[in-house]
PDB file of N, CA and C in Angstrom:
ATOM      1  N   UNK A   1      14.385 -19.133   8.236  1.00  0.00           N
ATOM      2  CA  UNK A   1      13.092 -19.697   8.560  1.00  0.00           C
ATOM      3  C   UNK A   1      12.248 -19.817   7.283  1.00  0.00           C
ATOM      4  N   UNK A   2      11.442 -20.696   7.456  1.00  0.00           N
ATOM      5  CA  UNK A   2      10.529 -20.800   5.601  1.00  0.00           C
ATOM      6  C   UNK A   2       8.933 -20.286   6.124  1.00  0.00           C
ATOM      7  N   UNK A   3       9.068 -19.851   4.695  1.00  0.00           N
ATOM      8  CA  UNK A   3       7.995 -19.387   4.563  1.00  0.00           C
ATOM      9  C   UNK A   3       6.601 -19.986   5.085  1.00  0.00           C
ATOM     10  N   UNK A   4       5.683 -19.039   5.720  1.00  0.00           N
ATOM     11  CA  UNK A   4       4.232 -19.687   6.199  1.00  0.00           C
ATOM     12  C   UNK A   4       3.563 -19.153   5.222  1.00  0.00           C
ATOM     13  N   UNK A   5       2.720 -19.527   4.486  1.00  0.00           N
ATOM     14  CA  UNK A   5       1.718 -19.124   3.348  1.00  0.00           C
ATOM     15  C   UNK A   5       0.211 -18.668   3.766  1.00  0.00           C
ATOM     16  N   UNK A   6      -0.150 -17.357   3.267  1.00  0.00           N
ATOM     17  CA  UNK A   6      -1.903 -18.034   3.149  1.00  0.00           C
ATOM     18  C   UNK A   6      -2.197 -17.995   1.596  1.00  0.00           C
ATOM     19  N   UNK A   7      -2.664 -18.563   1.083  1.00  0.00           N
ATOM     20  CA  UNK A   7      -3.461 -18.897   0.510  1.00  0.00           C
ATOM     21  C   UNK A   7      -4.578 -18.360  -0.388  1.00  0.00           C
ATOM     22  N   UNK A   8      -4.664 -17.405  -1.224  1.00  0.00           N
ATOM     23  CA  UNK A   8      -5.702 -16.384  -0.914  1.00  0.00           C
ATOM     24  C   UNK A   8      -6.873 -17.645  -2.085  1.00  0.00           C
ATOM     25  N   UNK A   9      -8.116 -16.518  -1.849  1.00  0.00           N
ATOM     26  CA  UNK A   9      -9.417 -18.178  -2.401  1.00  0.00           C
ATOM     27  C   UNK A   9      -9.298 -18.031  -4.110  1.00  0.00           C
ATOM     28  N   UNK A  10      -8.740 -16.968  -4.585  1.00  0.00           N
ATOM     29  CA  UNK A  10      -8.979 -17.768  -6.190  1.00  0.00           C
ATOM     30  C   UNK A  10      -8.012 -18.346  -6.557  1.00  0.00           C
ATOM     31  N   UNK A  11      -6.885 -18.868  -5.669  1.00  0.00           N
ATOM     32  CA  UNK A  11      -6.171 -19.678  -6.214  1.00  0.00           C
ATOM     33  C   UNK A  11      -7.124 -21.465  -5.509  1.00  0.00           C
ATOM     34  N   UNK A  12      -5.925 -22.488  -6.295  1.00  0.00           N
ATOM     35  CA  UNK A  12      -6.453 -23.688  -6.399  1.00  0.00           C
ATOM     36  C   UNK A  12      -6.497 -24.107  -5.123  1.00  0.00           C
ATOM     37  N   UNK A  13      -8.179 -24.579  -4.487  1.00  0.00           N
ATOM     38  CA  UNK A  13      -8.199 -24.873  -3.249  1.00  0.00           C
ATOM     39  C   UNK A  13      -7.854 -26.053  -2.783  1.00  0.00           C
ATOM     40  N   UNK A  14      -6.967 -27.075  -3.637  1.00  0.00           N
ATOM     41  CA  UNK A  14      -6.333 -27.708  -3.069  1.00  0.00           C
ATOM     42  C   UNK A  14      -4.585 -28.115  -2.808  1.00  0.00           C
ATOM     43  N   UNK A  15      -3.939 -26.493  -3.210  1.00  0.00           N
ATOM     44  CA  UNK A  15      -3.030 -26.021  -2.847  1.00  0.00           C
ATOM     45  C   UNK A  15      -1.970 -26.347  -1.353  1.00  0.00           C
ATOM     46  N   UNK A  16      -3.331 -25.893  -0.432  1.00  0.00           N
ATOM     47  CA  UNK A  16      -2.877 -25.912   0.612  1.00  0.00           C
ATOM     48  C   UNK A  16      -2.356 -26.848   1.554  1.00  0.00           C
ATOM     49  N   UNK A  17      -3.624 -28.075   1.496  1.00  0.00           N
ATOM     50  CA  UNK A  17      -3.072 -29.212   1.342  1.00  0.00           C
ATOM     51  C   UNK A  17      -1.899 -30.170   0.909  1.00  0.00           C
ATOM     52  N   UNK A  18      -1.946 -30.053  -0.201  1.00  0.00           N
ATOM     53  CA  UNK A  18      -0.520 -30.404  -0.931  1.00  0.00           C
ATOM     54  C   UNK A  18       0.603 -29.719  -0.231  1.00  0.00           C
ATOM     55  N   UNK A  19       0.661 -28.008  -0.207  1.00  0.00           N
ATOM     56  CA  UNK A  19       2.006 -28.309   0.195  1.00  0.00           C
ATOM     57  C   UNK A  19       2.075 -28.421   1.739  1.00  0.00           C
ATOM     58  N   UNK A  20       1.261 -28.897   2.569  1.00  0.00           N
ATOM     59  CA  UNK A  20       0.981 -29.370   3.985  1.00  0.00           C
ATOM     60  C   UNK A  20       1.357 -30.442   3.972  1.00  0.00           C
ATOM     61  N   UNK A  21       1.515 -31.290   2.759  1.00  0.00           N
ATOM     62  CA  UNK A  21       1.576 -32.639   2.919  1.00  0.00           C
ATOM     63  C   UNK A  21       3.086 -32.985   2.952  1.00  0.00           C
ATOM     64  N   UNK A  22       3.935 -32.111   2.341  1.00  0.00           N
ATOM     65  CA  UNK A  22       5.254 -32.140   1.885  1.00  0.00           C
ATOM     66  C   UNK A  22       6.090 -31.361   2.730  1.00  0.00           C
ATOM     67  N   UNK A  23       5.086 -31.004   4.041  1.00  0.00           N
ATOM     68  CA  UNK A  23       5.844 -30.072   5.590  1.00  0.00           C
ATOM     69  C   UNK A  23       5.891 -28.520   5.580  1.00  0.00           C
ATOM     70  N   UNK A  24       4.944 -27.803   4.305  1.00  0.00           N
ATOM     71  CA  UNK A  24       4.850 -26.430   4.384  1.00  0.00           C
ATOM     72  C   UNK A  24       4.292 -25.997   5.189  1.00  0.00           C
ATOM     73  N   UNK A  25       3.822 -25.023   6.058  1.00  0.00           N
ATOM     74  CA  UNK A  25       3.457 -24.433   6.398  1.00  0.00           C
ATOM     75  C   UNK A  25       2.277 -23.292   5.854  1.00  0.00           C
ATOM     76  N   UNK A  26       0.698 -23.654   4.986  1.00  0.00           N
ATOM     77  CA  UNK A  26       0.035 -22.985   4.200  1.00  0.00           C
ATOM     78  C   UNK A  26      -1.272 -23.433   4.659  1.00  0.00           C
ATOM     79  N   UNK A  27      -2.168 -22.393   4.366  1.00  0.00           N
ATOM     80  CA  UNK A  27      -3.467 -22.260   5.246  1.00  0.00           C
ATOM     81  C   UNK A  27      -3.830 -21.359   4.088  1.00  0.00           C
ATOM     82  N   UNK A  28      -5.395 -21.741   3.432  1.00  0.00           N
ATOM     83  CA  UNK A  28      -5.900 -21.197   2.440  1.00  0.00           C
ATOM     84  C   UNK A  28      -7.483 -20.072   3.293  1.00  0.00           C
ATOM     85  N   UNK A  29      -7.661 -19.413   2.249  1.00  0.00           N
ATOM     86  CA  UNK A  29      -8.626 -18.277   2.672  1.00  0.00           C
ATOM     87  C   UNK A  29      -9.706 -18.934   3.188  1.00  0.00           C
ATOM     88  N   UNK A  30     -10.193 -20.256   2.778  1.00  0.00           N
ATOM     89  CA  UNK A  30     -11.369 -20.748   3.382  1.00  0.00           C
ATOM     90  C   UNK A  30     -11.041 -21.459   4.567  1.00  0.00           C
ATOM     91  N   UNK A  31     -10.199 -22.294   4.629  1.00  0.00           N
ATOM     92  CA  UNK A  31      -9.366 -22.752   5.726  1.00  0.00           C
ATOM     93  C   UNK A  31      -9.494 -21.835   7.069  1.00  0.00           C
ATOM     94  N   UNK A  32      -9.141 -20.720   6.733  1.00  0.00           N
ATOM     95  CA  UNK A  32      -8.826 -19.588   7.869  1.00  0.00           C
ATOM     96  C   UNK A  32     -10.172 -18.633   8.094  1.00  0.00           C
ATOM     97  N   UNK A  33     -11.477 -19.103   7.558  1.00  0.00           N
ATOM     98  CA  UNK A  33     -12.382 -18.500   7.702  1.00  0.00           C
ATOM     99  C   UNK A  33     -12.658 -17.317   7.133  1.00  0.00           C
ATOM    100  N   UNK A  34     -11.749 -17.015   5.989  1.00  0.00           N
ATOM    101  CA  UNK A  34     -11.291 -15.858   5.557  1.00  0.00           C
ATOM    102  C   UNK A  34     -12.210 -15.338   4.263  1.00  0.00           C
ATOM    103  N   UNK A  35     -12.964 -16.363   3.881  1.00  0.00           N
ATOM    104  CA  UNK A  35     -13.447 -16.375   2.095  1.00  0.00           C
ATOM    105  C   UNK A  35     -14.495 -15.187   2.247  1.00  0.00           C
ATOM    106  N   UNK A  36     -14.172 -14.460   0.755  1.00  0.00           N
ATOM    107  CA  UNK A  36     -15.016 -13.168   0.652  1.00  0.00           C
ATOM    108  C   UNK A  36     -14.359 -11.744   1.514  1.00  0.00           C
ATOM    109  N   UNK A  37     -13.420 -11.707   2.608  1.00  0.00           N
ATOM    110  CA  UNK A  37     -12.445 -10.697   2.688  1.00  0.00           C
ATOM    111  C   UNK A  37     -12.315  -9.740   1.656  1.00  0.00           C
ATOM    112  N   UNK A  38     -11.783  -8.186   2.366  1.00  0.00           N
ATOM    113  CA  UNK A  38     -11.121  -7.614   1.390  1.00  0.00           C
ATOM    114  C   UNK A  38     -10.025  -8.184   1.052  1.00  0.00           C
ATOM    115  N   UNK A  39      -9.446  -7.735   0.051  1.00  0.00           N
ATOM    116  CA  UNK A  39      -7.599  -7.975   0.001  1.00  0.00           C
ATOM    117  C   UNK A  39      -6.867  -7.188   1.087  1.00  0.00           C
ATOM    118  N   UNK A  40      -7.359  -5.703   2.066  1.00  0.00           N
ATOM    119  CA  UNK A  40      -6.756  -5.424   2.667  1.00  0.00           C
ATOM    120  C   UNK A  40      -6.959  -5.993   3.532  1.00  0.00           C
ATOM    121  N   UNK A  41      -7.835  -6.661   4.130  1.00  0.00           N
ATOM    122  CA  UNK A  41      -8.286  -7.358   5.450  1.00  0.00           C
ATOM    123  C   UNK A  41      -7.508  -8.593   5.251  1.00  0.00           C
ATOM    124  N   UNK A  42      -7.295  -9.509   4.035  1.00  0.00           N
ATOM    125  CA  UNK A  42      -6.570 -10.348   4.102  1.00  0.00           C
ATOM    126  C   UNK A  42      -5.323 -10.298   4.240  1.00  0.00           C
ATOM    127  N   UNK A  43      -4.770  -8.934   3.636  1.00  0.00           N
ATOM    128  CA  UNK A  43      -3.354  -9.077   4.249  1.00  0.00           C
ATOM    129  C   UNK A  43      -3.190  -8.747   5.775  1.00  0.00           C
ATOM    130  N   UNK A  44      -4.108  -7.661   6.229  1.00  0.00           N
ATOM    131  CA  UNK A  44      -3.988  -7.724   7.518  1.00  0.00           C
ATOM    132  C   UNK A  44      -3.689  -9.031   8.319  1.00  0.00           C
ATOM    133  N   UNK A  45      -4.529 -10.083   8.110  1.00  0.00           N
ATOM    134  CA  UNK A  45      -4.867 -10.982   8.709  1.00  0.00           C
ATOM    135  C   UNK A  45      -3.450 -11.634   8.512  1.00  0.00           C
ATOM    136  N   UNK A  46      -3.138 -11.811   7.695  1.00  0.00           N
ATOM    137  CA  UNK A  46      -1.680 -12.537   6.934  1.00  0.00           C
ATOM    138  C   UNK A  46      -0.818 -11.965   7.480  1.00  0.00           C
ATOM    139  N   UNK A  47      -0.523 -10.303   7.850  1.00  0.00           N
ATOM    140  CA  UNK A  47       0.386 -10.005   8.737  1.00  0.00           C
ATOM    141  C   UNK A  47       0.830 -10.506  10.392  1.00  0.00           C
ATOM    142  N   UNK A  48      -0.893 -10.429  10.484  1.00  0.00           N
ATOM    143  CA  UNK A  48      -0.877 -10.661  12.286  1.00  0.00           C
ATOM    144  C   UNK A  48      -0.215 -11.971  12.355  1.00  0.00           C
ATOM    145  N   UNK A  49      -0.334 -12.964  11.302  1.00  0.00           N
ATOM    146  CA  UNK A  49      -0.325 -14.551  11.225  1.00  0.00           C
ATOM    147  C   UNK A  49       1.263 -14.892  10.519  1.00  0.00           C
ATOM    148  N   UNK A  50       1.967 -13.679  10.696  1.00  0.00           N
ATOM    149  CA  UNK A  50       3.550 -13.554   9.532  1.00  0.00           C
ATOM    150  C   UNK A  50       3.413 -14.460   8.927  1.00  0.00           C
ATOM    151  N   UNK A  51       2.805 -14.657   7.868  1.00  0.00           N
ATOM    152  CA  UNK A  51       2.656 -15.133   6.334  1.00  0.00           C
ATOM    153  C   UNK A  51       2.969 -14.480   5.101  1.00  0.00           C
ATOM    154  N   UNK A  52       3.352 -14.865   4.359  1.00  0.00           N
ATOM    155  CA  UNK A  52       3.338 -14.345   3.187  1.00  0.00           C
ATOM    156  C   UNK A  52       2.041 -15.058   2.295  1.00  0.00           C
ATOM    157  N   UNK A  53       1.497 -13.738   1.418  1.00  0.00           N
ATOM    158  CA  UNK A  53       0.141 -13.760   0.734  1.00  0.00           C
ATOM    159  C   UNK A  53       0.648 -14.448  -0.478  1.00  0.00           C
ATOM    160  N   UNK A  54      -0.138 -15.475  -1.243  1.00  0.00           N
ATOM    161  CA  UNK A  54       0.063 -15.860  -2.663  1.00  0.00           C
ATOM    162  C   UNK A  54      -1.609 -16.127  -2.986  1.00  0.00           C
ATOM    163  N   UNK A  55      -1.754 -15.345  -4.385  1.00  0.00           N
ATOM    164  CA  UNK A  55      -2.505 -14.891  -4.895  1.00  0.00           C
ATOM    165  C   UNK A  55      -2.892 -14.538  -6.788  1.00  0.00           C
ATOM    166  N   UNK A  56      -3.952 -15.123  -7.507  1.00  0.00           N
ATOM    167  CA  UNK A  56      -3.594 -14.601  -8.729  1.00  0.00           C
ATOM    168  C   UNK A  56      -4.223 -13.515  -8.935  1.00  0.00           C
ATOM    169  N   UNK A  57      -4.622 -12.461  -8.267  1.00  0.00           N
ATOM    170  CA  UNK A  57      -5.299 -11.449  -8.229  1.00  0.00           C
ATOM    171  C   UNK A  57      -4.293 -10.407  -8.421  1.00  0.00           C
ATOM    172  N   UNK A  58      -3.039 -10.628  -9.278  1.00  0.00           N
ATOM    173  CA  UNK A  58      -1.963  -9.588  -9.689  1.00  0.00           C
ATOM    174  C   UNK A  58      -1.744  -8.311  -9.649  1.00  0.00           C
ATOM    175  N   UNK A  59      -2.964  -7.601 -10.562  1.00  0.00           N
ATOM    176  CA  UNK A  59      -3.174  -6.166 -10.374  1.00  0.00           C
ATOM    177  C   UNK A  59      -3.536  -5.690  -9.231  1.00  0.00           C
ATOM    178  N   UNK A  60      -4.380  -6.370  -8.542  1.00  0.00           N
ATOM    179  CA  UNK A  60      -4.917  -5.427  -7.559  1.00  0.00           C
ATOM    180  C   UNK A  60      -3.626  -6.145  -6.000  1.00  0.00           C
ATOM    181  N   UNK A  61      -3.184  -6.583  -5.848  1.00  0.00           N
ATOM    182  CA  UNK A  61      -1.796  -6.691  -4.782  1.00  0.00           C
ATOM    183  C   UNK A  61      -0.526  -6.135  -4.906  1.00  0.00           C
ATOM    184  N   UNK A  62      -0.382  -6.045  -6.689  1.00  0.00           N
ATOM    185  CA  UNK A  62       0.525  -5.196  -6.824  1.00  0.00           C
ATOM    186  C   UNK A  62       0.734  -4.019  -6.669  1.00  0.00           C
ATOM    187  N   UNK A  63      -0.614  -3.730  -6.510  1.00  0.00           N
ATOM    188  CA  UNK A  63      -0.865  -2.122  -6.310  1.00  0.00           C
ATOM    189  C   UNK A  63      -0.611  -1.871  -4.656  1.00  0.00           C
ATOM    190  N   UNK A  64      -1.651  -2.903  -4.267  1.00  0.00           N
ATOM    191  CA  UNK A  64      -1.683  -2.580  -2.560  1.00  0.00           C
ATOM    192  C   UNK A  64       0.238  -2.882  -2.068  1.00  0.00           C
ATOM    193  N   UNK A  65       1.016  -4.039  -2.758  1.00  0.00           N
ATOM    194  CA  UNK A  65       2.248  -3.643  -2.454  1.00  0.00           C
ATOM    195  C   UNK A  65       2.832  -1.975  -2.613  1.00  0.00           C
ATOM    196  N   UNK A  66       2.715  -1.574  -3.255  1.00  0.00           N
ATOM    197  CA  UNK A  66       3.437  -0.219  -3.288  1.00  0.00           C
ATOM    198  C   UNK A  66       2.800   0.424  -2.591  1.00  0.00           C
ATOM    199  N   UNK A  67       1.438   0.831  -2.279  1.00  0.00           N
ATOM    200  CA  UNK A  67       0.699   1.158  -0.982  1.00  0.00           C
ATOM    201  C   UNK A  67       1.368   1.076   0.299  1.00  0.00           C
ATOM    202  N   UNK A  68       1.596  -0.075   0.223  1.00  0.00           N
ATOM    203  CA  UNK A  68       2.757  -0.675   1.569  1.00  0.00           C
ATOM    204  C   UNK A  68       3.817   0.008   1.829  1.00  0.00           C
ATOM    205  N   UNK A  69       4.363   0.180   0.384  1.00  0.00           N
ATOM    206  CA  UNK A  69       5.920   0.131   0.606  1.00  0.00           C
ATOM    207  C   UNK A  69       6.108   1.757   0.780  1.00  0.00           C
ATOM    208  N   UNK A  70       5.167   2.509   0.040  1.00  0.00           N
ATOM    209  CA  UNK A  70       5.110   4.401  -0.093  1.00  0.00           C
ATOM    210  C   UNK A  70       4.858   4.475   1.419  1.00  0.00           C
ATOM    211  N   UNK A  71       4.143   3.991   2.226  1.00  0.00           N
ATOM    212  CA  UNK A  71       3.931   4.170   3.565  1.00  0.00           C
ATOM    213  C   UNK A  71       4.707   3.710   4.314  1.00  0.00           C
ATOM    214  N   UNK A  72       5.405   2.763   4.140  1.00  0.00           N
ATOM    215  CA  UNK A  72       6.351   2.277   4.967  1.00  0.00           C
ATOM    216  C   UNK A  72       6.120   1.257   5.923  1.00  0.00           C
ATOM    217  N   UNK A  73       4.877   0.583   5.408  1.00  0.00           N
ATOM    218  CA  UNK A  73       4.305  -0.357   6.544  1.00  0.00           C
ATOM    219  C   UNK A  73       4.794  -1.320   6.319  1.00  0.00           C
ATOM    220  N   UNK A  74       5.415  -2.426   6.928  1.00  0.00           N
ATOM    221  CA  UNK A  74       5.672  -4.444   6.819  1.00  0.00           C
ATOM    222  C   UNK A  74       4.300  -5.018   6.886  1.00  0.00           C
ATOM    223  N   UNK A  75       4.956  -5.406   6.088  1.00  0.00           N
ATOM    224  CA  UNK A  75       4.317  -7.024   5.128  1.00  0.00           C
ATOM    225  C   UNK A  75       5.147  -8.384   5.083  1.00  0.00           C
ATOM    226  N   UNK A  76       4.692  -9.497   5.374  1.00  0.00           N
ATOM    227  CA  UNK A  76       5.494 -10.509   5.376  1.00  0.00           C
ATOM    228  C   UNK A  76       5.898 -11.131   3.971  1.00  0.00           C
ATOM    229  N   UNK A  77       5.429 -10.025   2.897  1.00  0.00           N
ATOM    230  CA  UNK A  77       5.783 -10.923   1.343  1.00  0.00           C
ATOM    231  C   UNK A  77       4.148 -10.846   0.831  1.00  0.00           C
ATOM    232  N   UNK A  78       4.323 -10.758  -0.659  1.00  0.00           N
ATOM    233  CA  UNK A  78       3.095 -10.741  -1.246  1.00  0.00           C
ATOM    234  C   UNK A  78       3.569 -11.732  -2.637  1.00  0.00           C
ATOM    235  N   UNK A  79       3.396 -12.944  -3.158  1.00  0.00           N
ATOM    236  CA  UNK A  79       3.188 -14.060  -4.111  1.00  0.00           C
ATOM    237  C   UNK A  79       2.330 -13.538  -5.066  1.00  0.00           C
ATOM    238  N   UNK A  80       2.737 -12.974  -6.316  1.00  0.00           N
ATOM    239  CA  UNK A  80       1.376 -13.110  -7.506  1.00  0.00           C
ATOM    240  C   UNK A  80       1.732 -13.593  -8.970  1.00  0.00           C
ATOM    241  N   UNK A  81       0.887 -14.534  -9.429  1.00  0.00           N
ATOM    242  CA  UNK A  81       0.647 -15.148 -10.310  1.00  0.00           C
ATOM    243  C   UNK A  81      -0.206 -14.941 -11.117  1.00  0.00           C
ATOM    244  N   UNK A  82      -0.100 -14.687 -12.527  1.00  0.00           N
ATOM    245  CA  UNK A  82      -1.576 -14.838 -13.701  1.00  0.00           C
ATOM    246  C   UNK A  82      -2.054 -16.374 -13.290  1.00  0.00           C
ATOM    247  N   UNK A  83      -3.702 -16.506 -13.657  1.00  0.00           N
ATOM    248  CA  UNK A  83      -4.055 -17.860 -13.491  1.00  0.00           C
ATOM    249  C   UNK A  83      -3.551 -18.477 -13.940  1.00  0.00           C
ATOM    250  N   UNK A  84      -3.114 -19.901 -13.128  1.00  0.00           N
ATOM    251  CA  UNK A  84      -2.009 -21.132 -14.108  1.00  0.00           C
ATOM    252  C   UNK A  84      -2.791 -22.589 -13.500  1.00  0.00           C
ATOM    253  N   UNK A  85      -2.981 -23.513 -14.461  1.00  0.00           N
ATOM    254  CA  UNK A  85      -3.153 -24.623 -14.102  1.00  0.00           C
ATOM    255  C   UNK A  85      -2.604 -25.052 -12.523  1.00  0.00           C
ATOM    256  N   UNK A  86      -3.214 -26.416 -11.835  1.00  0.00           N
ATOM    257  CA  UNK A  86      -2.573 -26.369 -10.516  1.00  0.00           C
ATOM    258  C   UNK A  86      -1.125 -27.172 -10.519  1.00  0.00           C
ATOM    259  N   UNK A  87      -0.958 -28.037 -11.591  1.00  0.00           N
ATOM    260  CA  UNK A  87       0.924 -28.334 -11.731  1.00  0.00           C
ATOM    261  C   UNK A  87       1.744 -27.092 -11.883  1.00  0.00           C
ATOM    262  N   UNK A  88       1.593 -26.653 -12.582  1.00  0.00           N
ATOM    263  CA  UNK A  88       2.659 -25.398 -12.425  1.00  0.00           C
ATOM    264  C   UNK A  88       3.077 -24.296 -11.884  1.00  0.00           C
ATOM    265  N   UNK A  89       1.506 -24.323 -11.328  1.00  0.00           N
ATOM    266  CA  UNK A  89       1.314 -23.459  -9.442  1.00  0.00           C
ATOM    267  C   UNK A  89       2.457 -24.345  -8.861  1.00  0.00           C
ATOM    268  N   UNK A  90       2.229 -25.226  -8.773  1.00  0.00           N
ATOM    269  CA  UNK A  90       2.486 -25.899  -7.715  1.00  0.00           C
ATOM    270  C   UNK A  90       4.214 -26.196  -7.900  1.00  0.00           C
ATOM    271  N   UNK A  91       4.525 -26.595  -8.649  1.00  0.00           N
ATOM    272  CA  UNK A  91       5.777 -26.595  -9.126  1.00  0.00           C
ATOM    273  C   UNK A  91       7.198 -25.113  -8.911  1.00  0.00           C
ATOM    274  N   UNK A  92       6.135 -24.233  -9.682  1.00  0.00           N
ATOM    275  CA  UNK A  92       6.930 -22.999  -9.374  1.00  0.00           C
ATOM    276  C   UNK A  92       6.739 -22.320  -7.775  1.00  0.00           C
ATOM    277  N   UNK A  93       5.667 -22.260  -7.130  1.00  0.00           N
ATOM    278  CA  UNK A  93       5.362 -22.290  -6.295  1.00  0.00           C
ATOM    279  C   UNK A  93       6.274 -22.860  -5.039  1.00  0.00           C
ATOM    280  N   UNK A  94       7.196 -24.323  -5.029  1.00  0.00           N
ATOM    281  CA  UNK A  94       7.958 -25.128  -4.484  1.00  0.00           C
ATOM    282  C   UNK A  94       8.814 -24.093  -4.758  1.00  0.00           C
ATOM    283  N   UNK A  95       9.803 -24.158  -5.572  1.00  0.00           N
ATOM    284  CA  UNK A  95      10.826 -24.043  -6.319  1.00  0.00           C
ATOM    285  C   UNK A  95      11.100 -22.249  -5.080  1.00  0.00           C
ATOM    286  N   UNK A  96      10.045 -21.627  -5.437  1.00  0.00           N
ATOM    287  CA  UNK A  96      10.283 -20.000  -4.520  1.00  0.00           C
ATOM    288  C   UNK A  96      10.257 -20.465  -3.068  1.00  0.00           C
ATOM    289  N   UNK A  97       9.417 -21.772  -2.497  1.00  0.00           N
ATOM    290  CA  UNK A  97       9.864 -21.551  -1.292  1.00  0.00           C
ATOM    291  C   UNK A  97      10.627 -22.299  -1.079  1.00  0.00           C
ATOM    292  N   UNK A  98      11.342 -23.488  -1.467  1.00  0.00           N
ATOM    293  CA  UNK A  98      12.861 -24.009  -0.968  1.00  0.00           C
ATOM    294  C   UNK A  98      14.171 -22.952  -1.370  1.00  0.00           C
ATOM    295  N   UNK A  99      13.552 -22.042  -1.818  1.00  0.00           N
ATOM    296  CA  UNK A  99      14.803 -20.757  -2.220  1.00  0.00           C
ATOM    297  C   UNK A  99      15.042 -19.581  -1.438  1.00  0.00           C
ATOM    298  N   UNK A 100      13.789 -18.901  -1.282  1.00  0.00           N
ATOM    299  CA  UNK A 100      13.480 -17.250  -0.182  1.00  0.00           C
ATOM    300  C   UNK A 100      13.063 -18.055   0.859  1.00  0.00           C
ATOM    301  N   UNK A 101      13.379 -17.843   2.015  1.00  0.00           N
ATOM    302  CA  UNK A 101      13.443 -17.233   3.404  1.00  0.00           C
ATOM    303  C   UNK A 101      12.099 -16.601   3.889  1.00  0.00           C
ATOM    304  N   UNK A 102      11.549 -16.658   4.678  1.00  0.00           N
ATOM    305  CA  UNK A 102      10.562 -15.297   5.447  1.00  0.00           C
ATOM    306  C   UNK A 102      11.435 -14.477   4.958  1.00  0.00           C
ATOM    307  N   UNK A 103      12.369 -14.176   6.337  1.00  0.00           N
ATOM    308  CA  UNK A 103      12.903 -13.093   6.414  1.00  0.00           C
ATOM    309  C   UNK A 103      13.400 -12.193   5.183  1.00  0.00           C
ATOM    310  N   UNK A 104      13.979 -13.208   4.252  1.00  0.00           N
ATOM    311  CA  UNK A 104      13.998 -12.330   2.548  1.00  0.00           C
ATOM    312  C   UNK A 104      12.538 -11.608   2.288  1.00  0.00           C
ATOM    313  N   UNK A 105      11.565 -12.252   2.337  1.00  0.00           N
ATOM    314  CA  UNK A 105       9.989 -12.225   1.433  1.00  0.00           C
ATOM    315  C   UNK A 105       9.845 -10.976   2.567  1.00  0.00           C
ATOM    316  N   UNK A 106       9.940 -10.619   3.277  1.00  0.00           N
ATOM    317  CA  UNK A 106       9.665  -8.866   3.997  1.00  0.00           C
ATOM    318  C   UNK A 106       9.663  -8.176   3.411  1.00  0.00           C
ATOM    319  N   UNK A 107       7.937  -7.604   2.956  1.00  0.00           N
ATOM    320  CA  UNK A 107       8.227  -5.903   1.907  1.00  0.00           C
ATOM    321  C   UNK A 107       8.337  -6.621   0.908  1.00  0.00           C
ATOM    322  N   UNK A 108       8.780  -7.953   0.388  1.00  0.00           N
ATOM    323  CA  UNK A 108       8.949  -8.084  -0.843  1.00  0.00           C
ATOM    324  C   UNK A 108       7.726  -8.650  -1.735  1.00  0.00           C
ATOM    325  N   UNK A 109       7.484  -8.085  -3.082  1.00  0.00           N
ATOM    326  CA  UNK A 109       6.724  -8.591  -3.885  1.00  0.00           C
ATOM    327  C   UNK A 109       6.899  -9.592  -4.951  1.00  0.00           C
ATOM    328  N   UNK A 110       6.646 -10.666  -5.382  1.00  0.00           N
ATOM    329  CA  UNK A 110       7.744 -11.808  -5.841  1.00  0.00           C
ATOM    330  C   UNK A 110       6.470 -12.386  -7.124  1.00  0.00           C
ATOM    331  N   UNK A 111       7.040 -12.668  -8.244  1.00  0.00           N
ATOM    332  CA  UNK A 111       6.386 -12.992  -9.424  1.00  0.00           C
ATOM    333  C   UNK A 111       6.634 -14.641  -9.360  1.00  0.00           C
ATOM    334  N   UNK A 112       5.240 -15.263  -9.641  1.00  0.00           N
ATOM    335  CA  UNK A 112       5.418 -16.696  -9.722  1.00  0.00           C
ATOM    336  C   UNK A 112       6.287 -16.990 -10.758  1.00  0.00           C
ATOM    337  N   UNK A 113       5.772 -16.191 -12.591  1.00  0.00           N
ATOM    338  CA  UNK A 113       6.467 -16.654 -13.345  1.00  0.00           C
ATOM    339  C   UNK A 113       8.045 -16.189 -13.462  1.00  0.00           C
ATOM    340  N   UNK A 114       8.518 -15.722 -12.651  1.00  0.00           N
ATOM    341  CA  UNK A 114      10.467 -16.113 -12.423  1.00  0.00           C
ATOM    342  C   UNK A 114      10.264 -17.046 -11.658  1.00  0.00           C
ATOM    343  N   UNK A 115      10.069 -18.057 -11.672  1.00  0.00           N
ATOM    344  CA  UNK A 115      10.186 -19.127 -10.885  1.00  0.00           C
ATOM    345  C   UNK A 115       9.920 -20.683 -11.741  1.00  0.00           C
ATOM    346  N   UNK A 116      10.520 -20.620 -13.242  1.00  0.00           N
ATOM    347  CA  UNK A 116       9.976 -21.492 -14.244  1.00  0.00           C
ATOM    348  C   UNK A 116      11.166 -22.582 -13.601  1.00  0.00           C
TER     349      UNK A 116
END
């Protein structure tokens, strides 16, 4: 099954769109009524909604991943990226989801830049 995305808001807000246009499945933080959330409330929300989170807010998801994972709680996947222009978001971005699965991205934490 492929991946459903959200979106989180400091990435490029016209992300979501785009890859909506090309049959993804992605819904951005403002989209979902979501803007200004914690990060834990957003993943909450992203769980209830089995999404996987993509985000350039690196440090602070990477952390809440291992949070996750020391506790033992599911997560549908957590996406993080340093800020990147929106072509190469978008590019590498493709490239991870015509490759992982949902079901792979479970618990998993996944770096945009392996995805050149």
């Amino acid at each position: 099954m492929k991946i459903s995305l959200f979106i989180d808001e400091d990435v490029h807000s016209e992300l979501g769109a785009a890859l909506r246009k090309i049959g993804f499945d992605a819904i951005t933080a403002h989209e979902a009524h979501r803007k200004g959330g914690s990060d834990l409330g957003q993943l909450e929300y992203a769980i209830s909604e089995q999404r996987t989170v993509f985000t350039f807010n690196l440090e602070d998801w990477v952390k809440i991943h291992i949070e996750y994972k020391n506790s033992e709680l599911i997560h549908y996947g957590i996406i993080v990226s340093k800020q990147l222009p929106f072509r190469p978001t978008y590019q590498r971005l493709l490239k991870l989801l015509n490759t992982i699965t949902m079901e792979e991205m479970i618990n998993r934490l996944e770096y945009l830049s392996n995805w050149r």
